[in-house]
N, C-alpha and C. Protein backbone atom coordinates (compact mmCIF):
# COMPACT_ATOMS: atom_id res chain seq x y z
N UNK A 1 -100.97 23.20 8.91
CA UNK A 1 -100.38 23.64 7.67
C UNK A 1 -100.29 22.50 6.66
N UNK A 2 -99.82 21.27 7.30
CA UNK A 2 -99.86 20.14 6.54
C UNK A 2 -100.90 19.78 5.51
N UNK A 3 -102.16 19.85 6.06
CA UNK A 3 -103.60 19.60 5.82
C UNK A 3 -103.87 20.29 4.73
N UNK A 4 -103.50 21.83 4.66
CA UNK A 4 -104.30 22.04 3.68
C UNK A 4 -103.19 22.26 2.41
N UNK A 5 -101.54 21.70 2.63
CA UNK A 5 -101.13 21.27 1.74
C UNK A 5 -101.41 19.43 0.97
N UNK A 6 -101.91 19.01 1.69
CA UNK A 6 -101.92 17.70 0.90
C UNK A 6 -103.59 17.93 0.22
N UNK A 7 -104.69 18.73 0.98
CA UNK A 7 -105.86 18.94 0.43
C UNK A 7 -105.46 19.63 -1.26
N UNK A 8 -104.28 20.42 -1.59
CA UNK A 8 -104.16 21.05 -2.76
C UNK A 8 -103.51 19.99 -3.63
N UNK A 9 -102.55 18.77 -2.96
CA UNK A 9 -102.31 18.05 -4.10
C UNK A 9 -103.21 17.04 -4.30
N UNK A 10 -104.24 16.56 -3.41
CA UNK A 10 -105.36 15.78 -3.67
C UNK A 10 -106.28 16.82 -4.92
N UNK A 11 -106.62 17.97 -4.81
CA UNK A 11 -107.03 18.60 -5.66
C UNK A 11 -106.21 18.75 -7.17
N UNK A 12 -104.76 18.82 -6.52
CA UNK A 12 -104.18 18.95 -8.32
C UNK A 12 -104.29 17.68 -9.19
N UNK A 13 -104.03 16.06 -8.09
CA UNK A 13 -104.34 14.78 -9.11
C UNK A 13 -105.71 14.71 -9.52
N UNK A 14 -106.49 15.13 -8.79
CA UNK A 14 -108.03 15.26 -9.46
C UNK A 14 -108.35 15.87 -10.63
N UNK A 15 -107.71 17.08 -10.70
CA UNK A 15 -107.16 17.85 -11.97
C UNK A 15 -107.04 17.16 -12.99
N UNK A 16 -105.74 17.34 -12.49
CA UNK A 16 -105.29 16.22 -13.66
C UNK A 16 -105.82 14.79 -14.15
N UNK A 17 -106.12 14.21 -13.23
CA UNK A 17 -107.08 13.09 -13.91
C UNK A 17 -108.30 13.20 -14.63
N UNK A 18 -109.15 14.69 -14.46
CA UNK A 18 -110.10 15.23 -14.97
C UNK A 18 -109.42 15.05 -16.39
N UNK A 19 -108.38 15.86 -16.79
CA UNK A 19 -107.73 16.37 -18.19
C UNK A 19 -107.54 15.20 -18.39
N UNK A 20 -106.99 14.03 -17.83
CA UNK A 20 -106.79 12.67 -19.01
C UNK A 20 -108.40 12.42 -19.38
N UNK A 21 -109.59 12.06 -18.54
CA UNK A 21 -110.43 11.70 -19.31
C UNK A 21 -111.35 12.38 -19.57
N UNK A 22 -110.49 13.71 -19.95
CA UNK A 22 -111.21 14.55 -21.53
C UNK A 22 -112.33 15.45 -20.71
N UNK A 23 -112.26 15.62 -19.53
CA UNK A 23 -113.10 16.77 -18.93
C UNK A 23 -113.38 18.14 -19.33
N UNK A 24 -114.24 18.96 -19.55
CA UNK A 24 -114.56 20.18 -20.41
C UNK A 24 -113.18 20.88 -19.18
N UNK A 25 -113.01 22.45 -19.44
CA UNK A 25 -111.94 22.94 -19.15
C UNK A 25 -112.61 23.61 -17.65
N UNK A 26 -113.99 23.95 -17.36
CA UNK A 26 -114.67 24.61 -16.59
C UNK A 26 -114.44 23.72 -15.08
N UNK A 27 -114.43 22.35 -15.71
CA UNK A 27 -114.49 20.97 -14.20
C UNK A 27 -112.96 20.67 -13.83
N UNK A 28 -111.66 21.08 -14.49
CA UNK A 28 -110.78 20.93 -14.37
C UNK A 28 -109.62 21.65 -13.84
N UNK A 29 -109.89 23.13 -14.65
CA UNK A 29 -109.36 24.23 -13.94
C UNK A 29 -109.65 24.66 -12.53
N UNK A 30 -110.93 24.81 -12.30
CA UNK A 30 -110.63 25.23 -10.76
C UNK A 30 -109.93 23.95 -9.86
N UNK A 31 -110.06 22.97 -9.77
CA UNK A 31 -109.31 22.05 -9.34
C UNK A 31 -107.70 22.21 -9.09
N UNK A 32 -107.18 22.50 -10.92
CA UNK A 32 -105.69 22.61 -10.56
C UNK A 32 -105.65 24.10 -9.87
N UNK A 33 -106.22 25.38 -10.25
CA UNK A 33 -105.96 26.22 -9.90
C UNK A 33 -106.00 26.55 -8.27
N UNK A 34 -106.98 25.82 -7.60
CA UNK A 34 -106.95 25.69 -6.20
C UNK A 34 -105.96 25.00 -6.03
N UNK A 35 -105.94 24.13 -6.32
CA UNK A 35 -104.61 22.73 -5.80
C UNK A 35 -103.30 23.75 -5.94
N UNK A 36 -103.12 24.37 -7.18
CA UNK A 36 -101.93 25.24 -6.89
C UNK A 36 -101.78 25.87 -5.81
N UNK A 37 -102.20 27.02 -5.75
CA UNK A 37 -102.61 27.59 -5.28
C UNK A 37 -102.73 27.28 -3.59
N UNK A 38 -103.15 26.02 -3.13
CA UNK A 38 -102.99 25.61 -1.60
C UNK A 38 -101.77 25.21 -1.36
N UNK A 39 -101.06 24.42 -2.30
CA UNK A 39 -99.55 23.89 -2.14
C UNK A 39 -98.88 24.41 -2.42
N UNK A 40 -98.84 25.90 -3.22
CA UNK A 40 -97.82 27.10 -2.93
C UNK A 40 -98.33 28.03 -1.47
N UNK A 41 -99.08 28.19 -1.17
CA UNK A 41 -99.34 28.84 0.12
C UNK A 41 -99.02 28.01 1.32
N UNK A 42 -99.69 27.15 1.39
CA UNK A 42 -99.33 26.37 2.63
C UNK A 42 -98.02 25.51 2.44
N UNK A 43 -97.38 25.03 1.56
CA UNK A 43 -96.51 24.65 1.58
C UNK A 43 -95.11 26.03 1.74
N UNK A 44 -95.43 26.89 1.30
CA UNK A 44 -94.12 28.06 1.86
C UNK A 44 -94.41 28.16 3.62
N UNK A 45 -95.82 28.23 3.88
CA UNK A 45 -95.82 28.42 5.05
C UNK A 45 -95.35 27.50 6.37
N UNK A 46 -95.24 26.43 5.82
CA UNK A 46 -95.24 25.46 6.75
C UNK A 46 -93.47 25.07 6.99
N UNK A 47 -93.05 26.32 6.08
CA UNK A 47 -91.35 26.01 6.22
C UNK A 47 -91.16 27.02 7.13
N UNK A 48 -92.18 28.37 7.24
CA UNK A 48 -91.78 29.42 7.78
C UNK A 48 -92.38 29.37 9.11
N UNK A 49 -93.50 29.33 9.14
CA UNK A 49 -94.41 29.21 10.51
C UNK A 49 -93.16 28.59 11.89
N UNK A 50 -93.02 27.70 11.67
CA UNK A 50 -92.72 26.85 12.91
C UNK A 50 -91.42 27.94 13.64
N UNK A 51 -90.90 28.40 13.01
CA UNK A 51 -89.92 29.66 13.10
C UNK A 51 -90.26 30.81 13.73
N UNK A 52 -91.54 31.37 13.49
CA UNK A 52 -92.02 32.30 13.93
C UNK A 52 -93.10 31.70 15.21
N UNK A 53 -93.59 30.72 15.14
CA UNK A 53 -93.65 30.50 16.50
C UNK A 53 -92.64 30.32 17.57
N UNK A 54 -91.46 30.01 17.20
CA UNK A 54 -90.77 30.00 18.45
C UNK A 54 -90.32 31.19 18.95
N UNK A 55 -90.28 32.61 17.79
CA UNK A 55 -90.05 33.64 18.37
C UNK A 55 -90.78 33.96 18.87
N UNK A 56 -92.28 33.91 18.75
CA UNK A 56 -93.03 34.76 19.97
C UNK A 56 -93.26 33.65 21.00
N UNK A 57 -92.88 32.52 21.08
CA UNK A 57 -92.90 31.70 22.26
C UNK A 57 -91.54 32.42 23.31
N UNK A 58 -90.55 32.70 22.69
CA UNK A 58 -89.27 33.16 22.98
C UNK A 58 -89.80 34.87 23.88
N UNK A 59 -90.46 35.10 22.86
CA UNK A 59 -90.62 37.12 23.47
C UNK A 59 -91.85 36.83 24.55
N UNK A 60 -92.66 35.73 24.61
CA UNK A 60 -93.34 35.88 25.90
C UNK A 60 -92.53 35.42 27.03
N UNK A 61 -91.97 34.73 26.68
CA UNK A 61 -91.25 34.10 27.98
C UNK A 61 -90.37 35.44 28.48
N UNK A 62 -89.67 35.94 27.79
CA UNK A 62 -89.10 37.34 28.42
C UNK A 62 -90.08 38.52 28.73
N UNK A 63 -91.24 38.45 27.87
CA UNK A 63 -92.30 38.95 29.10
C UNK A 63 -92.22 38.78 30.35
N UNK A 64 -92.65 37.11 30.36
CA UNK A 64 -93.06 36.69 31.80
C UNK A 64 -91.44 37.07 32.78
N UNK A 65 -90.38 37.27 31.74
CA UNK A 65 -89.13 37.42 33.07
C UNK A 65 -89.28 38.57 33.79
N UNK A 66 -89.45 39.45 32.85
CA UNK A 66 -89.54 40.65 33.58
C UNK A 66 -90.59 41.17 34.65
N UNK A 67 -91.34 40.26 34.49
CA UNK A 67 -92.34 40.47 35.84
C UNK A 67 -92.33 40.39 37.32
């Protein structure tokens, strides 16, 4: 999850450094718009994930009890 949040802010300073030296709007935008775009997704996820793995780590193990 980490990974492909720091891949979106490596993409948003690229961005943005595009726009300081005056890059047409076509080489710049997809940049920030991905970079957004990965560091709002993976960054919500990576608060939630680890949570939801322990519940289904939790519901197999009471699988395996009942066996």
């Amino acid at each position: 999850m980490q990974i492909g949040a720091i891949l979106g802010v490596i993409a948003l300073i690229i961005g943005v450094a595009a726009i300081g030296v005056g890059q047409p709007n076509h080489m710049w935008f997809p940049l920030l718009l991905g970079g957004g775009l990965l560091v709002v997704v993976f960054g919500s996820l990576s608060r939630t994930m680890p949570g939801r793995y322990e519940q289904l780590e939790l519901q197999k193990m009471r699988a395996l009890d009942l066996v």
